[in-house]
Protein backbone atom coordinates (compact mmCIF):
# COMPACT_ATOMS: atom_id res chain seq x y z
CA UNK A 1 26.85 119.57 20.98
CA UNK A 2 29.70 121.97 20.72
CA UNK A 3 30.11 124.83 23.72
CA UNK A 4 28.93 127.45 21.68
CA UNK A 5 25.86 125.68 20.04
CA UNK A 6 24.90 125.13 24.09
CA UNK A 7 25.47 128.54 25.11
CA UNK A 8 23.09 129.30 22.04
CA UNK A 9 20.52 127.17 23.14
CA UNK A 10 20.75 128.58 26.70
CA UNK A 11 20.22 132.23 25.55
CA UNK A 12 17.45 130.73 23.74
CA UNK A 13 15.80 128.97 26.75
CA UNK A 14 15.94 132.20 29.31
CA UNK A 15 14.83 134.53 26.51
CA UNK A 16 11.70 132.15 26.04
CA UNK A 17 11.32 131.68 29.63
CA UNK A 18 11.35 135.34 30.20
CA UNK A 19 8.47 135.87 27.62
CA UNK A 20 6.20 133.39 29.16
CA UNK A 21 6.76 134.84 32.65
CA UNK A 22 6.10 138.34 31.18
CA UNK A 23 9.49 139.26 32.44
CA UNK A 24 12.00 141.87 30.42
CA UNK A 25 15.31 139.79 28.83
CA UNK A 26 17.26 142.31 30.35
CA UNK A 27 16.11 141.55 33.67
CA UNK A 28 16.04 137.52 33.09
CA UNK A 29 19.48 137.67 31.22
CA UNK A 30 21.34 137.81 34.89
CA UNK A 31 24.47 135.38 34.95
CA UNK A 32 25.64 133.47 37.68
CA UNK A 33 22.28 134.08 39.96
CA UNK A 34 23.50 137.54 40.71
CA UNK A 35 21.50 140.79 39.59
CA UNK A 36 23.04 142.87 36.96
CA UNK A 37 21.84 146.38 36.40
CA UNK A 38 23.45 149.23 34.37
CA UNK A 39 24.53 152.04 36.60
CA UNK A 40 26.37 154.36 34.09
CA UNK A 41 25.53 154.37 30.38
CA UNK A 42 26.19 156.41 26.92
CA UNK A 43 25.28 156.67 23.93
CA UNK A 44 27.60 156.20 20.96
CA UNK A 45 28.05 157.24 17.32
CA UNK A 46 31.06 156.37 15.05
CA UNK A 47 33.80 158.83 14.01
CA UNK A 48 34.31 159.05 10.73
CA UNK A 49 38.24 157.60 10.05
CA UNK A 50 40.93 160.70 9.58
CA UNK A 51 41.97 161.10 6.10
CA UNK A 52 45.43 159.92 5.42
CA UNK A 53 48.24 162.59 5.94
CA UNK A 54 49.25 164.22 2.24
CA UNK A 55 52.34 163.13 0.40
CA UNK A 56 55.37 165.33 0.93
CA UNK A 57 56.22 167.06 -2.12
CA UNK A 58 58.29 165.81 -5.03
CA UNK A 59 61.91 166.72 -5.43
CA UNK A 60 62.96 169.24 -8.35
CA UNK A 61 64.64 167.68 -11.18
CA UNK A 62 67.57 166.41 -10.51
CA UNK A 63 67.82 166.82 -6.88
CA UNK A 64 67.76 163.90 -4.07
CA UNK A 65 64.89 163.93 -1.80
CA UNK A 66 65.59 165.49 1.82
CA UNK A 67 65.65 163.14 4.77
CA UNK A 68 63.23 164.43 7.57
CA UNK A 69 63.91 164.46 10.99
CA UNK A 70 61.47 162.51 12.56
CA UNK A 71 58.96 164.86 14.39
CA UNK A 72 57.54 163.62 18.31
CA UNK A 73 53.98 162.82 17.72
CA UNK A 74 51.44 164.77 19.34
CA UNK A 75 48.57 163.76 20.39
CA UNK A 76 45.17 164.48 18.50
CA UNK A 77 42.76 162.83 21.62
CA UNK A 78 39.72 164.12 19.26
CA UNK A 79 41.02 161.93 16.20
CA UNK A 80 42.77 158.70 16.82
CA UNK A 81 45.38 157.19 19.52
CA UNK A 82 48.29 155.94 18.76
CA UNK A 83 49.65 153.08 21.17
CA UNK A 84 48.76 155.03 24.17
CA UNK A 85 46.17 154.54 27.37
CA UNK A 86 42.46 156.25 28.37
CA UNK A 87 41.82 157.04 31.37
CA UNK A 88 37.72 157.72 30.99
CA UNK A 89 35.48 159.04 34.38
CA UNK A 90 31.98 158.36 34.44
CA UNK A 91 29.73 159.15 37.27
CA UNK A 92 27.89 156.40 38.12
CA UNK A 93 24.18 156.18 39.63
CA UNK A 94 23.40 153.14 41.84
CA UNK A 95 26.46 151.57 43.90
CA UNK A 96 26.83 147.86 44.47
CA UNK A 97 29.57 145.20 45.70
CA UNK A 98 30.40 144.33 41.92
CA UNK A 99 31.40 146.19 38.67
CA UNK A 100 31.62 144.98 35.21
CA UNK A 101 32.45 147.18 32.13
CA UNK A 102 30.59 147.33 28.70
CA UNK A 103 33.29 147.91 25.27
CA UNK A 104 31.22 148.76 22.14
CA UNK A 105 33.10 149.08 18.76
CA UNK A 106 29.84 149.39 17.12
CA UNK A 107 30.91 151.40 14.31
CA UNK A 108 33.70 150.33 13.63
CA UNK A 109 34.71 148.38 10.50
CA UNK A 110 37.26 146.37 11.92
CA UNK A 111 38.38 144.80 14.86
CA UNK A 112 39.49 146.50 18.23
CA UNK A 113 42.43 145.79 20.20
CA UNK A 114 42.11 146.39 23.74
CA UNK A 115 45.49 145.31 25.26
CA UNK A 116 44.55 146.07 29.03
CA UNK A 117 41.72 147.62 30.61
CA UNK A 118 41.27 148.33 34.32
CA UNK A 119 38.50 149.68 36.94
CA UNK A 120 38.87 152.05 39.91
CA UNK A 121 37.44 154.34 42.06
CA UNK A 122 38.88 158.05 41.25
CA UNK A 123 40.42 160.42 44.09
CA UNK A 124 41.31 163.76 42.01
CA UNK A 125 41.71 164.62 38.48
CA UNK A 126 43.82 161.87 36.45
CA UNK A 127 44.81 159.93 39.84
CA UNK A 128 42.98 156.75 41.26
CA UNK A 129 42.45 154.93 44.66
CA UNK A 130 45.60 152.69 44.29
CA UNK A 131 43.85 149.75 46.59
CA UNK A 132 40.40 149.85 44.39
CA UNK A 133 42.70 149.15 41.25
CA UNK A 134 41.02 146.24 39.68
CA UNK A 135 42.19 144.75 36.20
CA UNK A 136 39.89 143.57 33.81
CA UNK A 137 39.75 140.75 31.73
CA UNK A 138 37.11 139.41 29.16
CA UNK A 139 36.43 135.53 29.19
CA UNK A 140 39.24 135.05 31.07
CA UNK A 141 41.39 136.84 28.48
CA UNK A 142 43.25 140.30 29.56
CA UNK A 143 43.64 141.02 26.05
CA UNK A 144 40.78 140.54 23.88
CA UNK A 145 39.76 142.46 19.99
CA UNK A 146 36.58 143.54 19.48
CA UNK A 147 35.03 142.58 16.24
CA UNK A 148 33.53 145.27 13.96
CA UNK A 149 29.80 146.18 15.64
CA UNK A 150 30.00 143.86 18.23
CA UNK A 151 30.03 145.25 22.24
CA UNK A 152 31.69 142.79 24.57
CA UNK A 153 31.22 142.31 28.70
CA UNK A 154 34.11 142.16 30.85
CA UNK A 155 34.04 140.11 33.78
CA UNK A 156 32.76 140.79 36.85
CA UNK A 157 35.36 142.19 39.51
CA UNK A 158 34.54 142.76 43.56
CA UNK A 159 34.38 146.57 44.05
CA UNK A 160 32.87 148.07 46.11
CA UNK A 161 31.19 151.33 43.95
CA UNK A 162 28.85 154.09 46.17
CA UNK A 163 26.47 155.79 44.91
CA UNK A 164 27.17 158.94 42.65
CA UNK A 165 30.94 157.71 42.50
CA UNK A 166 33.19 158.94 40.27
CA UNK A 167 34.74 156.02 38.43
CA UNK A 168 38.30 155.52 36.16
CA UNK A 169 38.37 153.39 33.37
CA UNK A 170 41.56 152.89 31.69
CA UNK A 171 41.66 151.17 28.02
CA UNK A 172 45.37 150.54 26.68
CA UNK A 173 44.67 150.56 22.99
CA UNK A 174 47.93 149.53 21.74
CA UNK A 175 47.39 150.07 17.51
CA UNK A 176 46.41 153.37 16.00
CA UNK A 177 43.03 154.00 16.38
CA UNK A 178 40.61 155.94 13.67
CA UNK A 179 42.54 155.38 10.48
CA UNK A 180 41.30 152.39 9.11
CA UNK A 181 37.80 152.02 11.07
CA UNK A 182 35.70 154.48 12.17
CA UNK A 183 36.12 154.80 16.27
CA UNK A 184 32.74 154.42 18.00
CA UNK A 185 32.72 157.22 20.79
CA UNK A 186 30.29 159.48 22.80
CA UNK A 187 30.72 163.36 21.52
CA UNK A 188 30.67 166.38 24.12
CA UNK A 189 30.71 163.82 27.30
CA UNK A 190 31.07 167.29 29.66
CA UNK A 191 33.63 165.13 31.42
CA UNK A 192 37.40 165.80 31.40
CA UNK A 193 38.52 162.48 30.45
CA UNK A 194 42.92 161.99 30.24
CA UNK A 195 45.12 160.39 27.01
CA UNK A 196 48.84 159.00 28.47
CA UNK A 197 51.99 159.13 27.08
CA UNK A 198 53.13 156.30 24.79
CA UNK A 199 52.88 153.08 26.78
CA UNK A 200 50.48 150.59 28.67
CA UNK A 201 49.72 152.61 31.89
CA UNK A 202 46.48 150.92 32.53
CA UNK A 203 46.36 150.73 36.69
CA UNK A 204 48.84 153.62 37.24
CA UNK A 205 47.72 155.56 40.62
CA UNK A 206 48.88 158.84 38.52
CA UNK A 207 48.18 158.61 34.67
CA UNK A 208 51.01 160.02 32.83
CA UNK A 209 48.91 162.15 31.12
CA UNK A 210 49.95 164.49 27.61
CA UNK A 211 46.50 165.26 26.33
CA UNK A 212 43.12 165.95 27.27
CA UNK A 213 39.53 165.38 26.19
CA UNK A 214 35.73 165.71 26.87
CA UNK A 215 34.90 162.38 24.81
CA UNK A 216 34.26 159.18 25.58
CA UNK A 217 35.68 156.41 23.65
CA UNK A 218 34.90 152.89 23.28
CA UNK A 219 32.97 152.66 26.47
CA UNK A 220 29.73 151.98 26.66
CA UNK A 221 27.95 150.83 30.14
CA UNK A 222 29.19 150.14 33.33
CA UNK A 223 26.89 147.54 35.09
CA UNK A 224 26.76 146.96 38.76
CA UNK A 225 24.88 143.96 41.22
CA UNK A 226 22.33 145.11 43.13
CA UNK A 227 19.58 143.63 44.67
CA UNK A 228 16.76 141.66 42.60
CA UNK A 229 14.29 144.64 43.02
CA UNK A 230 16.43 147.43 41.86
CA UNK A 231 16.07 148.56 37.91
CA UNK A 232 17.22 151.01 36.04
CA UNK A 233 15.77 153.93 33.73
CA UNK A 234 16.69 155.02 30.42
CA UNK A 235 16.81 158.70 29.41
CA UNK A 236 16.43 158.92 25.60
CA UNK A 237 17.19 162.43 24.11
CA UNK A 238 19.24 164.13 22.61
CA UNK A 239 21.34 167.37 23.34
CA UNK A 240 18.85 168.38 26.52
CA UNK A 241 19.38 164.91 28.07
CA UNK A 242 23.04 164.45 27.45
CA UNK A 243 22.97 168.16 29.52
CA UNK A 244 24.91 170.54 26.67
CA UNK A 245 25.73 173.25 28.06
CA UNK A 246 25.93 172.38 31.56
CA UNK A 247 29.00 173.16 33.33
CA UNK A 248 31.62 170.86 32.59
CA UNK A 249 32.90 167.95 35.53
CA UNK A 250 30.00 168.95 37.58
CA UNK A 251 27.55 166.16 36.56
CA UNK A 252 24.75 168.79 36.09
CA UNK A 253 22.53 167.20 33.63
CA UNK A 254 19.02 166.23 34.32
CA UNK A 255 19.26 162.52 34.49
CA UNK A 256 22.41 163.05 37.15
CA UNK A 257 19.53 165.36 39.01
CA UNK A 258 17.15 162.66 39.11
CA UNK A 259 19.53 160.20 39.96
CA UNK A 260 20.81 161.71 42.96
CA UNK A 261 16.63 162.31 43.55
CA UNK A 262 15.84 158.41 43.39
CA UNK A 263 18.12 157.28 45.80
CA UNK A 264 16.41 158.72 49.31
CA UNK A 265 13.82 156.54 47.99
CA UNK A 266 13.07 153.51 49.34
CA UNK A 267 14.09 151.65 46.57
CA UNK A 268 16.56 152.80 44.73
CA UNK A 269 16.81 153.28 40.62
CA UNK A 270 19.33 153.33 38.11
CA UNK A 271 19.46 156.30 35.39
CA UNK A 272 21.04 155.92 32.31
CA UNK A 273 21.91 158.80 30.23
CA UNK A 274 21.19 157.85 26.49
CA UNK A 275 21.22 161.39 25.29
CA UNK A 276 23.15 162.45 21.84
CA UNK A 277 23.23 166.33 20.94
CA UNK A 278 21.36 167.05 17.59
CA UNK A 279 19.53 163.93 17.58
CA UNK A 280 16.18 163.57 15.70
CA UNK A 281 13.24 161.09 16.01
CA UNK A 282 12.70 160.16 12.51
CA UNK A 283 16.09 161.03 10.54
CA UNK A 284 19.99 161.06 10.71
CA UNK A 285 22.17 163.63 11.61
CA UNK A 286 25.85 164.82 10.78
CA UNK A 287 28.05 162.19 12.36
CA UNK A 288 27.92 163.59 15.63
CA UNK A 289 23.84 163.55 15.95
CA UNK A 290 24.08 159.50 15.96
CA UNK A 291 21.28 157.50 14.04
CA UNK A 292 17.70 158.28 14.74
CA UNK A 293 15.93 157.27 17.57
CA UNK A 294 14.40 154.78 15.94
CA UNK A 295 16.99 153.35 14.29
CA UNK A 296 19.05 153.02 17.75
CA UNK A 297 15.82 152.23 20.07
CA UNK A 298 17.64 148.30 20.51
CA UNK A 299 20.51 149.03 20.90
CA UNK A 300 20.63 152.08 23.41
CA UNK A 301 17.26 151.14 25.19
CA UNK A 302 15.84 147.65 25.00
CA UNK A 303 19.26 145.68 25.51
CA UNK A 304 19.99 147.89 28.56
CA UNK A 305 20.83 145.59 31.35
CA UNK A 306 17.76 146.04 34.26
CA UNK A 307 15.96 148.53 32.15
CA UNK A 308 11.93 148.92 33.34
CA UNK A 309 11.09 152.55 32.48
CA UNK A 310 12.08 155.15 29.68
CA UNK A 311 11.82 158.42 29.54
CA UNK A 312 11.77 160.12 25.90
CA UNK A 313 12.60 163.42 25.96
CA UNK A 314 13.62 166.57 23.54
CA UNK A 315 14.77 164.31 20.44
CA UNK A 316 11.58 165.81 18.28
CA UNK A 317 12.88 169.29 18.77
CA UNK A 318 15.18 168.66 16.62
CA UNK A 319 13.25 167.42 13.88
CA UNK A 320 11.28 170.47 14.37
CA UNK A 321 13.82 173.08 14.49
CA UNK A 322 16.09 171.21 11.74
CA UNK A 323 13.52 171.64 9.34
CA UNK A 324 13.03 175.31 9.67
CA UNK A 325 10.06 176.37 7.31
CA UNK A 326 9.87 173.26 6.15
CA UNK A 327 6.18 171.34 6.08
CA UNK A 328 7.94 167.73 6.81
CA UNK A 329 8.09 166.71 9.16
CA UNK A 330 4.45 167.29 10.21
CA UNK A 331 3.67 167.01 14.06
CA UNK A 332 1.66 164.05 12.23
CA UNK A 333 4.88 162.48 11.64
CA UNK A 334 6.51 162.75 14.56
CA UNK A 335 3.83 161.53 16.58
CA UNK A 336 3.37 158.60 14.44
CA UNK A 337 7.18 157.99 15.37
CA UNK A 338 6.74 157.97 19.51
CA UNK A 339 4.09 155.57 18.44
CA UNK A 340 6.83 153.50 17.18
CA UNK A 341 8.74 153.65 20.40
CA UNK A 342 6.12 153.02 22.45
CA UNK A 343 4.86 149.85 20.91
CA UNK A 344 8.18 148.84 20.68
CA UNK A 345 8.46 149.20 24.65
CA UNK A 346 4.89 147.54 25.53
CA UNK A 347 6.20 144.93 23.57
CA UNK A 348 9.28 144.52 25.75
CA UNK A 349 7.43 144.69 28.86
CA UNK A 350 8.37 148.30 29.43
CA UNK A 351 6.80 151.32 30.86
CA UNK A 352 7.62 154.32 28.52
CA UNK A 353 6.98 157.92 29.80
CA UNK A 354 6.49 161.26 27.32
CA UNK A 355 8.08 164.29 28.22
CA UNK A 356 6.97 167.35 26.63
CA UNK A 357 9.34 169.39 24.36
CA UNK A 358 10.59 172.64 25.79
CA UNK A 359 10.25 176.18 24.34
CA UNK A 360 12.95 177.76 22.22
CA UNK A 361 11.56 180.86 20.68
CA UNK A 362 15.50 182.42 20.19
CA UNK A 363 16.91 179.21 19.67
CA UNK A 364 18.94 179.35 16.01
CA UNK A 365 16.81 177.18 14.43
CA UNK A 366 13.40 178.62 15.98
CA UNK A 367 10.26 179.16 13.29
CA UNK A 368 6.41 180.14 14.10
CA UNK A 369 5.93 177.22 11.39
CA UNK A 370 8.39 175.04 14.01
CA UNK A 371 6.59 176.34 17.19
CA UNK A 372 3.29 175.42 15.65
CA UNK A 373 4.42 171.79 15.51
CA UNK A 374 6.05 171.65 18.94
CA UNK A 375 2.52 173.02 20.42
CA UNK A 376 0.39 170.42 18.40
CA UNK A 377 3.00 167.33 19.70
CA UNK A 378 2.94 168.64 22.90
CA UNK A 379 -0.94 168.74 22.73
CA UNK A 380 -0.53 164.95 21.55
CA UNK A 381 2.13 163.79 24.51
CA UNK A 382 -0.60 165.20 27.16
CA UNK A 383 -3.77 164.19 26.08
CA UNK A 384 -3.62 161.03 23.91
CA UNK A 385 -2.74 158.44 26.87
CA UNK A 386 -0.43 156.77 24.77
CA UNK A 387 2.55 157.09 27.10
CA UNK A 388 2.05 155.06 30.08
CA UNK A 389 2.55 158.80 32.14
CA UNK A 390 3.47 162.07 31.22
CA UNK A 391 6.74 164.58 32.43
CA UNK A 392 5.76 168.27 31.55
CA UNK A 393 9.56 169.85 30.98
CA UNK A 394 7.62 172.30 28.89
CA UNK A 395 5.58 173.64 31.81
CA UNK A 396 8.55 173.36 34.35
CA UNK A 397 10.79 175.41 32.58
CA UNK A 398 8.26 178.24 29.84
CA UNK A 399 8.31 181.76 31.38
CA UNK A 400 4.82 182.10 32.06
CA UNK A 401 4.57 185.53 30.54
CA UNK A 402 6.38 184.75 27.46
CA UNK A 403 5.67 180.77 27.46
CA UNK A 404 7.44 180.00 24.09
CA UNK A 405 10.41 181.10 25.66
CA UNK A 406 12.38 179.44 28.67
CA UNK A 407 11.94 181.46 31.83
CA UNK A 408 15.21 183.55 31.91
CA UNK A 409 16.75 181.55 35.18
CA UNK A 410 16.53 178.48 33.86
CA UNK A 411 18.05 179.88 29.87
CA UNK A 412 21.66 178.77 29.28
CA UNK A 413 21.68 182.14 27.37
CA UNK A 414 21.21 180.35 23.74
CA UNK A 415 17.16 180.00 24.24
CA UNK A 416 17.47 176.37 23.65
CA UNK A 417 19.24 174.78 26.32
CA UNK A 418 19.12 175.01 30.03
CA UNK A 419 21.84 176.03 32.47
CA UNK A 420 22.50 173.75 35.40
CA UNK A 421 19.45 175.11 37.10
CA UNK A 422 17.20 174.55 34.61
CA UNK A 423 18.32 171.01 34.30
CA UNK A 424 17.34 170.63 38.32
CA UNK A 425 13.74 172.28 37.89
CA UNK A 426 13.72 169.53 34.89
CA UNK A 427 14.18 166.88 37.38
CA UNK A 428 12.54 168.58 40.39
CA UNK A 429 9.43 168.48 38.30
CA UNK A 430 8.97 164.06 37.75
CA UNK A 431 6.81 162.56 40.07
CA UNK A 432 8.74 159.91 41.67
CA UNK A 433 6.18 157.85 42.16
CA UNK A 434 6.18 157.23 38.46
CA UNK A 435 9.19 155.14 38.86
CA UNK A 436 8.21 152.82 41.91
CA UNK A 437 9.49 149.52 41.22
CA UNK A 438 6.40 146.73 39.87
CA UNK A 439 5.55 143.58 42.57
CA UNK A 440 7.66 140.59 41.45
CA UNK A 441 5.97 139.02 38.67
CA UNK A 442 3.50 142.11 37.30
CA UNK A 443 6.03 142.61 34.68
CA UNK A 444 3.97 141.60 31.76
CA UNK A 445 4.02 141.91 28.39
CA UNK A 446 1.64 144.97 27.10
CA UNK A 447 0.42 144.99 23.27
């Protein structure tokens, strides 16, 4: 039996064991006896590859064509890199002794080259803590290509992360990126993230930076150890939960809010932001918007590492407000699409919580015909018992004297979103007993 035909038959064995002890995969999955669970997550969608640069013109008749001066390249940190290094923060949630990194080229079309990546705590801006400098390598290898769709783990490095650390992950992509393949990235991250100068500078205590950009590339998770009775929770939205129009570098979106709530608990819990702005239960966006929720439930939910709970948030809105005057979707429709979600989680052995959609009489896109809908699936989220509990954003955050419309404190001034107070009330309002870690061994399988 070759290597790879046993390491098949291994993930085979623990993902059968973990069905028979009633257990989540991404809580069995745990390598090497230690306890993996995401601490930082987002969600991706795949930039559409940059058309190629026009032909210069033809020479007149006659005439020899003019030599150029070759032009320094500027950096387009939006588009594509070119040979150059990322130095991407992320904010994470639960600490832990141990860090390992998640690489996702998802979307692309063909393979990745990563020619150094590196972990570290941040101090200020672009610069790192020189002595938490770890490098990273992947099976060994401190090089590695991702194949088109695939995501792969580094391995694990001793680091000691805290709690609501800021953390600096540099990728060295050494090829030009976004020309051939589309580059699989997180749009509006809210998080100033820094693009090098030509060069591997992966590790460098002060990034020689030419370009910023609030995007994250490439990067998916970052997964800590913790101990065996620590979880995290998955916040599945779109533009509300990924905290648009928050104030930038401030971490001021709702699932950062609960976060920093969960840990004076006992027990501690990971949150995972799996928000994308514009997107929609049932259908696909522009580019930006990602695919539907159903169509990324796996991937962004189910295969999180240590996930227990979800929370689904303001991804109908969309649906709702997107189709203006429009019959379809009905709330009929949408409805019948949570129900997809939450068998989907009872059948993974997780608890799934509804939150209600928030007003947004104002908003752009607003309609009676659209606040008619949001009313009736809002009716459905609080008295049909089909989520395991329910998280009221609508009643946390409605002016009561106008309660289609967000109270004015909380309004990020476009009637749709929240400002960074509103966010807090969102997370001030969840019941934190909702999300008390289960007995070992009551994790079981729901139908």
């Amino acid at each position: 039996m070759t290597s790879a035909q046993r390491h098949r038959r291994t993930g085979w064995i623990v993902a059968l064991a973990a069905l028979l002890l009633g257990v989540h995969p991404g809580l069995a999955q745990q390598s090497g006896g230690e306890h993996w669970v995401g601490t930082w997550a987002a969600a991706l969608v795949g930039r559409p590859p940059d058309p190629p640069p026009p032909a210069p013109p033809a020479p007149p008749p006659g005439q020899a064509p003019q030599v150029q001066a070759a032009q320094p390249q500027q950096p387009a940190p939006f588009m594509h890199f070119n040979n150059q290094t990322l130095r991407q923060i992320v904010h994470a949630s639960i600490g832990g002794p141990r860090a390992r990194v998640v690489l996702s080229n998802a979307f692309g079309t063909a393979p990745l080259t990563v020619g150094a990546a590196h972990i570290a705590l941040r101090d200020k801006n672009s610069a790192i803590v020189t002595t938490s400098d770890r490098a990273l390598t992947f099976s060994g290898q401190p090089t590695i290509a991702i194949p088109a769709g695939a995501v792969l783990f580094s391995d694990p490095v001793s680091l000691a992360v805290p709690p609501m650390a800021d953390l600096a992950i540099d990728l060295y992509l050494p090829g030009t990126t976004n020309v051939a393949s589309p580059l699989t990235m997180h749009n509006a991250a809210l998080q100033t993230n820094y693009v090098s100068e030509t060069g591997n500078h992966a590790g460098t205590t002060a990034l020689p930076v030419v370009a910023i950009t609030q995007n994250w590339f490439v990067l998916s998770r970052v997964e800590v150890t913790a101990p065996a009775s620590v979880s995290a929770i998955v916040a599945f939205g779109a533009s509300l939960t990924d905290g648009a129009r928050s104030t930038p570098d401030t971490n001021n979106r709702w699932p950062n809010h609960l976060a920093r709530r969960l840990l004076a608990q006992p027990t501690p819990m990971a949150v995972l932001d799996e928000g994308i702005g514009g997107n929609r239960v049932l259908s696909e966006g522009a580019f930006q918007a990602g695919l539907s929720a159903l169509a990324r439930f796996d991937r962004d939910v189910s295969e999180q590492t240590g996930v227990t709970h979800i929370i689904v948030a303001d991804m109908a809105l969309n649906d709702i407000g997107n189709a203006r005057e429009n019959a379809t979707p009905t709330a009929d429709d949408l409805i019948a699409g949570q129900k997809q979600l939450i068998e989907r989680a009872h059948t993974r052995g997780l608890k799934i919580y509804g939150a209600t959609l928030t007003p947004f009489e104002g908003a752009g896109y607003f309609t009676q015909v659209g606040e008619t809908k949001r009313q009736a699936v809002n009716q459905w989220i609080r008295t049909s018992k089909a989520y395991d509990a329910v998280i009221d954003f609508d009643a946390a955050t409605r002016d009561p004297s106008h309660p289609t419309r967000f109270l004015p404190q909380y309004d990020s001034g476009d009637h749709l979103h929240p400002n960074d107070t509103g966010y807090r009330m969102m997370a001030d309002a969840m019941d934190l007993t909702l999300f008390k870690p289960a007995p070992a061994g009551t994790r079981t399988t729901r139908r």
